[in-house]
N, C-alpha and C. Protein backbone atom coordinates (compact mmCIF):
# COMPACT_ATOMS: atom_id res chain seq x y z
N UNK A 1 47.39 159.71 166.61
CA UNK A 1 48.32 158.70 166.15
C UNK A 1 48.19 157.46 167.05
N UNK A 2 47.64 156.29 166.12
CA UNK A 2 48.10 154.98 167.65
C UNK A 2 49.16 155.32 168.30
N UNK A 3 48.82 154.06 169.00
CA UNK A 3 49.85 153.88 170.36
C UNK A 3 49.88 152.37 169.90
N UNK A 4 51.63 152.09 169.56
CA UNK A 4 51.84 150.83 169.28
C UNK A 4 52.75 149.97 170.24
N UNK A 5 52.57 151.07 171.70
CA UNK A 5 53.57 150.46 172.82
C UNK A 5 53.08 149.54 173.61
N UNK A 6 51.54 149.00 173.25
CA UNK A 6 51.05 148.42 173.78
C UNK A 6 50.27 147.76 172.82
N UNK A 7 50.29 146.12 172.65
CA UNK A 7 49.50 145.32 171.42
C UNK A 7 48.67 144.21 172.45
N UNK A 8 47.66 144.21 172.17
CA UNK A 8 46.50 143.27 173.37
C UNK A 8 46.73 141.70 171.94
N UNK A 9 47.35 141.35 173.16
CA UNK A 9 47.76 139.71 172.50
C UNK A 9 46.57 138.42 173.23
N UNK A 10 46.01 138.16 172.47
CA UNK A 10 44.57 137.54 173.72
C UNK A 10 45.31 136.12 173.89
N UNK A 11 46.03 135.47 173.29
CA UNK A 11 47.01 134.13 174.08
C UNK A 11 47.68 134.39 175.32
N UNK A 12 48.33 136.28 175.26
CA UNK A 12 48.55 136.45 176.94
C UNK A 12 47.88 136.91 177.63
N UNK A 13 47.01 137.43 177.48
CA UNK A 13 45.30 137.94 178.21
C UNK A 13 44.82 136.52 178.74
N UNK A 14 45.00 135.71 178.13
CA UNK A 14 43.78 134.32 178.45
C UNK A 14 44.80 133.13 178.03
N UNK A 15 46.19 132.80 179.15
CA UNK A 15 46.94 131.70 179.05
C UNK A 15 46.48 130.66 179.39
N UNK A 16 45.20 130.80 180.47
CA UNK A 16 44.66 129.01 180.79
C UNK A 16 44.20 128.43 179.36
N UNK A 17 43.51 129.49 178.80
CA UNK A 17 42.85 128.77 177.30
C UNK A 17 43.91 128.73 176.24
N UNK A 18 44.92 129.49 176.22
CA UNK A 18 45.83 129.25 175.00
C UNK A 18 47.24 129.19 175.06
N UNK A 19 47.19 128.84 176.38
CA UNK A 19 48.79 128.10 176.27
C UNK A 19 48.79 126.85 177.76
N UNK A 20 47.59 126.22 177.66
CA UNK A 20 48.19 125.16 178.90
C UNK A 20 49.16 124.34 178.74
N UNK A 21 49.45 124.03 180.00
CA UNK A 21 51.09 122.85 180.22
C UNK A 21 50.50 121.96 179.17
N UNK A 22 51.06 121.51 178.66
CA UNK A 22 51.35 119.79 177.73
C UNK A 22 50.86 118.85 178.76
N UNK A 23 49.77 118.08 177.81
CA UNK A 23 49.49 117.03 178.19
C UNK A 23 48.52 116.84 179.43
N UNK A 24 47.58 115.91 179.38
CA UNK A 24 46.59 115.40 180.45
C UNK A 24 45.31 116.54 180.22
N UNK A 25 44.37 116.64 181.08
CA UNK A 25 43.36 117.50 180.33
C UNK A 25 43.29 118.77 182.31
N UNK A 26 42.57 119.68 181.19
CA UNK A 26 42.42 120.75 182.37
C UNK A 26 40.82 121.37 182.06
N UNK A 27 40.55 121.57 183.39
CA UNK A 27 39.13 122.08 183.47
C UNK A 27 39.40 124.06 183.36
N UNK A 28 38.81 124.65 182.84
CA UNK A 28 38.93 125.96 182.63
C UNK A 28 37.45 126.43 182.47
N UNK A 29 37.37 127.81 183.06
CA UNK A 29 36.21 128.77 182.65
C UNK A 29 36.78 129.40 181.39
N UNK A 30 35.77 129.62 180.44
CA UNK A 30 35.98 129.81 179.02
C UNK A 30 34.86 131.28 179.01
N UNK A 31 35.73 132.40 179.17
CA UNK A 31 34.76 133.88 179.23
C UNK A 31 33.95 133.93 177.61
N UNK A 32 32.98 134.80 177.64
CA UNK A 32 32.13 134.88 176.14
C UNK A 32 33.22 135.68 175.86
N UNK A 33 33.67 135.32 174.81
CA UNK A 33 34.61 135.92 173.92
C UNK A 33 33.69 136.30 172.25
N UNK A 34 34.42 137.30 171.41
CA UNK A 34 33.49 137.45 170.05
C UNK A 34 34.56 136.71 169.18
N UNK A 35 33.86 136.05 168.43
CA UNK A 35 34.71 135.32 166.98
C UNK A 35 34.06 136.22 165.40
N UNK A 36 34.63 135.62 164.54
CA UNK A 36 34.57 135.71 163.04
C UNK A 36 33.92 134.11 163.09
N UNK A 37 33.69 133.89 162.62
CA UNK A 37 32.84 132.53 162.70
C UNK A 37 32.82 131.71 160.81
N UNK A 38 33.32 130.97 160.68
CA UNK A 38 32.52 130.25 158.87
C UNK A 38 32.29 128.73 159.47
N UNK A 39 31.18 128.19 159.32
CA UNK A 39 30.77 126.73 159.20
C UNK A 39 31.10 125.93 157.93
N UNK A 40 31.29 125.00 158.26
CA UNK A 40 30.90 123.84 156.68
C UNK A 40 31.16 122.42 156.94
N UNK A 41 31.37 121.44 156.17
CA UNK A 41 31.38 120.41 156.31
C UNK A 41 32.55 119.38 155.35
N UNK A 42 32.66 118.61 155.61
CA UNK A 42 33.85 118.06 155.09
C UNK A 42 35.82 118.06 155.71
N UNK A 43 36.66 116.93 154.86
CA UNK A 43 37.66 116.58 155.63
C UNK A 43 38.63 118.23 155.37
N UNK A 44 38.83 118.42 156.60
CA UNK A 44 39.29 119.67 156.46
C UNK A 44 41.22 119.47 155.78
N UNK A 45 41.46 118.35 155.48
CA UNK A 45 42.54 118.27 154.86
C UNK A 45 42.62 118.04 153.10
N UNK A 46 41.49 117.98 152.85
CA UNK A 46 41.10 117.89 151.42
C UNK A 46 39.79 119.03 150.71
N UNK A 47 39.19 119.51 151.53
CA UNK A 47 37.85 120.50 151.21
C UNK A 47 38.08 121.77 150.80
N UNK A 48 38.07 121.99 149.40
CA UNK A 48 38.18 123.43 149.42
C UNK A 48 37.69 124.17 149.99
N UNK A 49 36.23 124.07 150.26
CA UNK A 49 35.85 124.53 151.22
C UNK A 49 36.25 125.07 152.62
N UNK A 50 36.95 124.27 153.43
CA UNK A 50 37.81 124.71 154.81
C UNK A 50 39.06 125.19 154.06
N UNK A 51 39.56 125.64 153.08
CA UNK A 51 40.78 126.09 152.73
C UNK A 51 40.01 127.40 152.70
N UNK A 52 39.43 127.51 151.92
CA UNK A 52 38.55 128.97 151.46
C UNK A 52 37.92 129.46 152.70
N UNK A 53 37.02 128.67 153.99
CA UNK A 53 37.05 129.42 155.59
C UNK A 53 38.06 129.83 155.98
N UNK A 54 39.55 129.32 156.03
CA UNK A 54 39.81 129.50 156.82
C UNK A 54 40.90 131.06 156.18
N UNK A 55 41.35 131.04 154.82
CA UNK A 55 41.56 132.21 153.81
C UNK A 55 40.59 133.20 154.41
N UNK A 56 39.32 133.23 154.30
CA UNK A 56 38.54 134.28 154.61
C UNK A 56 38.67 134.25 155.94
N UNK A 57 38.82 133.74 157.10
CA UNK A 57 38.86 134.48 158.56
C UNK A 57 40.32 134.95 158.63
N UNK A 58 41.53 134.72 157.90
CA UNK A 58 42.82 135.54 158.14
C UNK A 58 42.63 136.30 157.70
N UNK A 59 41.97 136.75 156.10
CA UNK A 59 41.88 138.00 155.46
C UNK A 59 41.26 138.76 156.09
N UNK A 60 40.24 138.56 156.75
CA UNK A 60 39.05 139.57 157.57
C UNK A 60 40.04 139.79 158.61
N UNK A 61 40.60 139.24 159.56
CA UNK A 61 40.89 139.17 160.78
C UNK A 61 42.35 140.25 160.86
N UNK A 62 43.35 140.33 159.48
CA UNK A 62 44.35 141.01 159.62
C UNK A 62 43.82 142.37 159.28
N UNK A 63 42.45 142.42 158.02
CA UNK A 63 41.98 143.50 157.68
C UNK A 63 41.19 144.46 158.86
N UNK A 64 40.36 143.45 160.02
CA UNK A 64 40.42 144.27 160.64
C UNK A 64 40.73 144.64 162.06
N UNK A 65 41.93 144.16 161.91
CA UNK A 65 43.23 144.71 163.16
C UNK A 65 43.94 145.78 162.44
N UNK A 66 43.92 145.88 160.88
CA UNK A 66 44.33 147.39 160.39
C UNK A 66 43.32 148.42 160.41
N UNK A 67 42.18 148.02 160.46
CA UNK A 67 41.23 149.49 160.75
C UNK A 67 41.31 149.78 161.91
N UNK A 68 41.37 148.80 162.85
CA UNK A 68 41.15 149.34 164.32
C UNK A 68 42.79 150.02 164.70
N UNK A 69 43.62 149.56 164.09
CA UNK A 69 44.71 150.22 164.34
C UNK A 69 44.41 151.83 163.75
N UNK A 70 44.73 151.98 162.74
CA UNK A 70 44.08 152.99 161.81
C UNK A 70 43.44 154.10 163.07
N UNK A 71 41.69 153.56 163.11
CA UNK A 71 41.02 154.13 163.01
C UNK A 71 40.52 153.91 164.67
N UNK A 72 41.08 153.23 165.55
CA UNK A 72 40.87 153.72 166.84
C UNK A 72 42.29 153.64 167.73
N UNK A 73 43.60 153.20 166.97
CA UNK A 73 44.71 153.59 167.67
C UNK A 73 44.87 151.96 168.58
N UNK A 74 44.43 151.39 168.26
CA UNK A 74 44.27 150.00 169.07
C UNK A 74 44.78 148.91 168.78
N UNK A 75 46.45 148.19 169.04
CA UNK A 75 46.99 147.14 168.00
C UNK A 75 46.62 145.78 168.52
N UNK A 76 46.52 144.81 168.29
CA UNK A 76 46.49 143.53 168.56
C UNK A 76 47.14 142.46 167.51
N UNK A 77 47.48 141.35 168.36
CA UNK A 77 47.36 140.22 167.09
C UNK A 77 46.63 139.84 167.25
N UNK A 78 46.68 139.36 165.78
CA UNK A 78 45.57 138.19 165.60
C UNK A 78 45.56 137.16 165.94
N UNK A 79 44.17 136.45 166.92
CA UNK A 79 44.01 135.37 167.39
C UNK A 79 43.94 133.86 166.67
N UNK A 80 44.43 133.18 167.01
CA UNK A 80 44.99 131.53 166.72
C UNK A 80 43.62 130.84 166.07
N UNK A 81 43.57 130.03 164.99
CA UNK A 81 42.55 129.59 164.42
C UNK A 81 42.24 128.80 165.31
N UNK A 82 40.90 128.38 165.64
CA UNK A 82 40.15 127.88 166.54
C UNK A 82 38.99 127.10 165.64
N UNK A 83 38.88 125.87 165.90
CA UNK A 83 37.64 124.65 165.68
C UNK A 83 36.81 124.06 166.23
N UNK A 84 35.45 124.33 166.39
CA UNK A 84 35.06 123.75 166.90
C UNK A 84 34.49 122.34 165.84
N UNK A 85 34.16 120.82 166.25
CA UNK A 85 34.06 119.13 165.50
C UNK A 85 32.96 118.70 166.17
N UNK A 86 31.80 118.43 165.16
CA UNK A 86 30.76 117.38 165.04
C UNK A 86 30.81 116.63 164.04
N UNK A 87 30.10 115.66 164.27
CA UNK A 87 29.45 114.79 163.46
C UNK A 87 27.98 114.11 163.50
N UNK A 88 27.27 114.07 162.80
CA UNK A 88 25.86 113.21 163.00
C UNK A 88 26.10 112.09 163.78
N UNK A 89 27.12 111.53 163.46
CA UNK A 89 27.47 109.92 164.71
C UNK A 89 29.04 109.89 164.98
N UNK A 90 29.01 110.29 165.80
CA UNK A 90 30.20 110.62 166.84
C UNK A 90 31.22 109.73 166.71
N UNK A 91 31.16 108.28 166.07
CA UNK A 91 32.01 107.60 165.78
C UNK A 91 32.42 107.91 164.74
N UNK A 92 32.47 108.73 163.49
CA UNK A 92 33.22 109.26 162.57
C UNK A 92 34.67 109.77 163.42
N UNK A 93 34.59 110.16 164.35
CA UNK A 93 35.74 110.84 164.69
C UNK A 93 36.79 109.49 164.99
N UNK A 94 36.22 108.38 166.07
CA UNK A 94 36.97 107.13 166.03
C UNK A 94 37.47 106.50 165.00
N UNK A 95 36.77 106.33 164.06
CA UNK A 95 37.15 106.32 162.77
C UNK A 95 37.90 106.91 161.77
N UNK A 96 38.26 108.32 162.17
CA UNK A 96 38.57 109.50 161.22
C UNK A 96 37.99 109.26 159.92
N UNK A 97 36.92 109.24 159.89
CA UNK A 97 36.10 109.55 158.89
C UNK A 97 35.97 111.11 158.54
N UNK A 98 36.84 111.86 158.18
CA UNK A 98 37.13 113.07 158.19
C UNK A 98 35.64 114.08 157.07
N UNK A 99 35.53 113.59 156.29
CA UNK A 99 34.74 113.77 155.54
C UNK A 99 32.97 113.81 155.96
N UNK A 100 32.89 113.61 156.92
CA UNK A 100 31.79 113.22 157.42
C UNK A 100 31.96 114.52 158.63
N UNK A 101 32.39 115.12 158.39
CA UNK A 101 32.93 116.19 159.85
C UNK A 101 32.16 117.14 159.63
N UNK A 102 31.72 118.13 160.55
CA UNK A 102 31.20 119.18 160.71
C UNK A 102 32.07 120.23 161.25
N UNK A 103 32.16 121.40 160.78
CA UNK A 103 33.30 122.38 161.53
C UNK A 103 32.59 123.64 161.73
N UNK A 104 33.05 124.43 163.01
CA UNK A 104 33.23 126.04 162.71
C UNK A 104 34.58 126.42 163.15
N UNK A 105 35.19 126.63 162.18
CA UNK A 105 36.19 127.89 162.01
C UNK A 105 36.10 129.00 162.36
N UNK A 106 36.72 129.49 163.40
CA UNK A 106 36.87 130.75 164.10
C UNK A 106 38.00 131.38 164.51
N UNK A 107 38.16 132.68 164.88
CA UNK A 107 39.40 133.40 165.54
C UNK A 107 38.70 134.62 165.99
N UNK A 108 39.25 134.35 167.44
CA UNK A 108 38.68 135.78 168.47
C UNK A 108 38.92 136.99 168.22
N UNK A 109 37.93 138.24 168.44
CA UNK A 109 38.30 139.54 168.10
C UNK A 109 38.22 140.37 169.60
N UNK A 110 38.93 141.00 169.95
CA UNK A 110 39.00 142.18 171.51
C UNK A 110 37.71 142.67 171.56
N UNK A 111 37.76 142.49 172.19
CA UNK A 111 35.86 143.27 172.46
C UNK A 111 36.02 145.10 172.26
N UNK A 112 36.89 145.49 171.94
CA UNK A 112 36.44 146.64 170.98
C UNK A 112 36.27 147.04 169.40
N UNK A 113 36.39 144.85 168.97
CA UNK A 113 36.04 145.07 167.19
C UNK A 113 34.24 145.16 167.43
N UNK A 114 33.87 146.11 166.82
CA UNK A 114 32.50 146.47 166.40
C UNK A 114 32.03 145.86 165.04
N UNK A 115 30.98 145.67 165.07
CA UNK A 115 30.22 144.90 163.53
C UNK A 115 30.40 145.95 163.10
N UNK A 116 30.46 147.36 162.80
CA UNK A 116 31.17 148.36 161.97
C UNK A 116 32.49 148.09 161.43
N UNK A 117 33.67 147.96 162.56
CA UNK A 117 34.79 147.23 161.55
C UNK A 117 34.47 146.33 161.07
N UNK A 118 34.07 145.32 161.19
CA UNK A 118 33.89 143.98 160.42
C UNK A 118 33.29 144.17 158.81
N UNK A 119 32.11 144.95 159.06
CA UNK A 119 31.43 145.72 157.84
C UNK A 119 32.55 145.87 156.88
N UNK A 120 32.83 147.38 157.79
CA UNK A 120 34.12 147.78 156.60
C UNK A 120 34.87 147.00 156.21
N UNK A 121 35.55 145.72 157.04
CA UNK A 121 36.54 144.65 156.41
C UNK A 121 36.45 144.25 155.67
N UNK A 122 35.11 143.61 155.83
CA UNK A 122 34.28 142.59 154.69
C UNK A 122 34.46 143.57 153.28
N UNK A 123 34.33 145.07 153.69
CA UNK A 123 34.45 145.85 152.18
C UNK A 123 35.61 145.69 151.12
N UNK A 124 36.46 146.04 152.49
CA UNK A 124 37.99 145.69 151.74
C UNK A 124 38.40 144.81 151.15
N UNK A 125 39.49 144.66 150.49
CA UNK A 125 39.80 143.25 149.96
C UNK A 125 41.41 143.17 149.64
N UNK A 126 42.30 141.76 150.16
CA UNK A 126 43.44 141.83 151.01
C UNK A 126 43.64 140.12 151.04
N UNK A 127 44.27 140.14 150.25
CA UNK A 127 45.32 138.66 150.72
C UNK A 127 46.04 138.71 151.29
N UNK A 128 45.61 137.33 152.05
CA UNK A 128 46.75 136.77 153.82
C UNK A 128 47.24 135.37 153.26
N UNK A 129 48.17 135.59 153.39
CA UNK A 129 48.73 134.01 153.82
C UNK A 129 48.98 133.25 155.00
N UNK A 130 47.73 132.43 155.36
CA UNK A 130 47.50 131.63 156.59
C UNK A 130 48.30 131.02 157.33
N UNK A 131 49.15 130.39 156.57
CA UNK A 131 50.48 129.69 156.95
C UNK A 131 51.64 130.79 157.26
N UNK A 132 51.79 131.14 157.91
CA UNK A 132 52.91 131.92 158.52
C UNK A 132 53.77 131.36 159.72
N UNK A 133 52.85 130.29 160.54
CA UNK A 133 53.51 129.46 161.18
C UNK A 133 54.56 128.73 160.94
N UNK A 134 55.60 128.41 161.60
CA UNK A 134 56.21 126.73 160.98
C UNK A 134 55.76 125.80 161.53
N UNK A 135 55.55 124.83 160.77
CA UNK A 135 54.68 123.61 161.42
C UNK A 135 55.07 122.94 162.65
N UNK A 136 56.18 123.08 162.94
CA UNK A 136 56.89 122.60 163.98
C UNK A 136 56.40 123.46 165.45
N UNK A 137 56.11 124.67 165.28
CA UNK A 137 55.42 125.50 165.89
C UNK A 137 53.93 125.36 166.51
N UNK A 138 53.49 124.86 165.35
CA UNK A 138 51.87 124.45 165.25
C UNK A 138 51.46 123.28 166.78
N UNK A 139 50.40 124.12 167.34
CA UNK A 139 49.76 123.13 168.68
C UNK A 139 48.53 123.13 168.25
N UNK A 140 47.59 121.95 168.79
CA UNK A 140 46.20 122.02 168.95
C UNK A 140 46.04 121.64 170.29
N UNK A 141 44.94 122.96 170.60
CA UNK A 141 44.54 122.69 172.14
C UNK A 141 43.08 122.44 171.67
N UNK A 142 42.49 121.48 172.05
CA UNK A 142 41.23 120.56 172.23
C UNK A 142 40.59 120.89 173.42
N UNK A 143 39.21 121.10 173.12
CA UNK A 143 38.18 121.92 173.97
C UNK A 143 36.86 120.82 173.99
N UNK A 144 36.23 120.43 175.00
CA UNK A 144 35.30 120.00 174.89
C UNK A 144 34.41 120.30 176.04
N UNK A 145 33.18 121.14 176.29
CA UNK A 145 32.48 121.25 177.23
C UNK A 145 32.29 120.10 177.96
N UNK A 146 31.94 120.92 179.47
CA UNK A 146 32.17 119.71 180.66
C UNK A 146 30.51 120.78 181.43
N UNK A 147 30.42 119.42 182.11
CA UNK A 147 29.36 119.93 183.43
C UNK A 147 29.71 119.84 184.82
């Protein structure tokens, strides 16, 4: 039978990366972590496309925090949607030329999800509703590699 007295929450595992103080910027080591990963392109406020990534990484992502619960006794939440932003010319972003954007859509998995759960997830099939937040709730923490 799990054990649900203990849920691996990776925002409190890893608070420098997902909950820094407000405001001004901070230098952080960023450990290899595993994601769910979808790419694409376009303004992520109009693209079906990023509506439909980001549908498929909650559906996968709740589906498989229920197998691993299930099937190795292991609870977690699910990790915070995460973006990484290009563009061919970097001034699209000065611009908000949104449409011109490059994305990957991601959310971290505990390093005991195996490409076996994922497999099986991908088998399953399970509507999430993404928005569970209240917007008022909603932060973006902004990441940009440093040397």
């Amino acid at each position: 039978m799990p054990s649900y007295d203990i849920k691996y929450d990776i925002k409190k595992a890893l608070p420098a990366l997902y909950a820094p103080k407000p405001g001004g910027f901070h230098v952080v080591d960023v450990p290899e972590l595993a994601f769910l990963m979808v790419d694409g392109h376009g303004d992520p406020n109009t693209s079906p496309a990023y509506a439909a990534a980001v549908t498929a990484l909650y559906t996968l992502s709740y589906t498989v925090r229920a197998i691993a619960t299930t099937d190795l006794g292991r609870v977690h939440t699910v990790g915070p949607l995460e973006g990484l932003w290009s563009a061919d010319d970097p001034a699209a972003f000065v611009t908000r030329e949104k449409s011109a954007w490059d994305w990957t859509m991601m959310i971290s998995q505990p390093a005991w999800i195996t490409p076996d759960i994922v497999e099986a997830a991908m088998r399953k099939k399970k509507a999430v509703d993404p928005r569970r937040t209240a917007p008022e709730k909603l932060r973006t923490i902004l990441r940009q590699p440093v040397r």
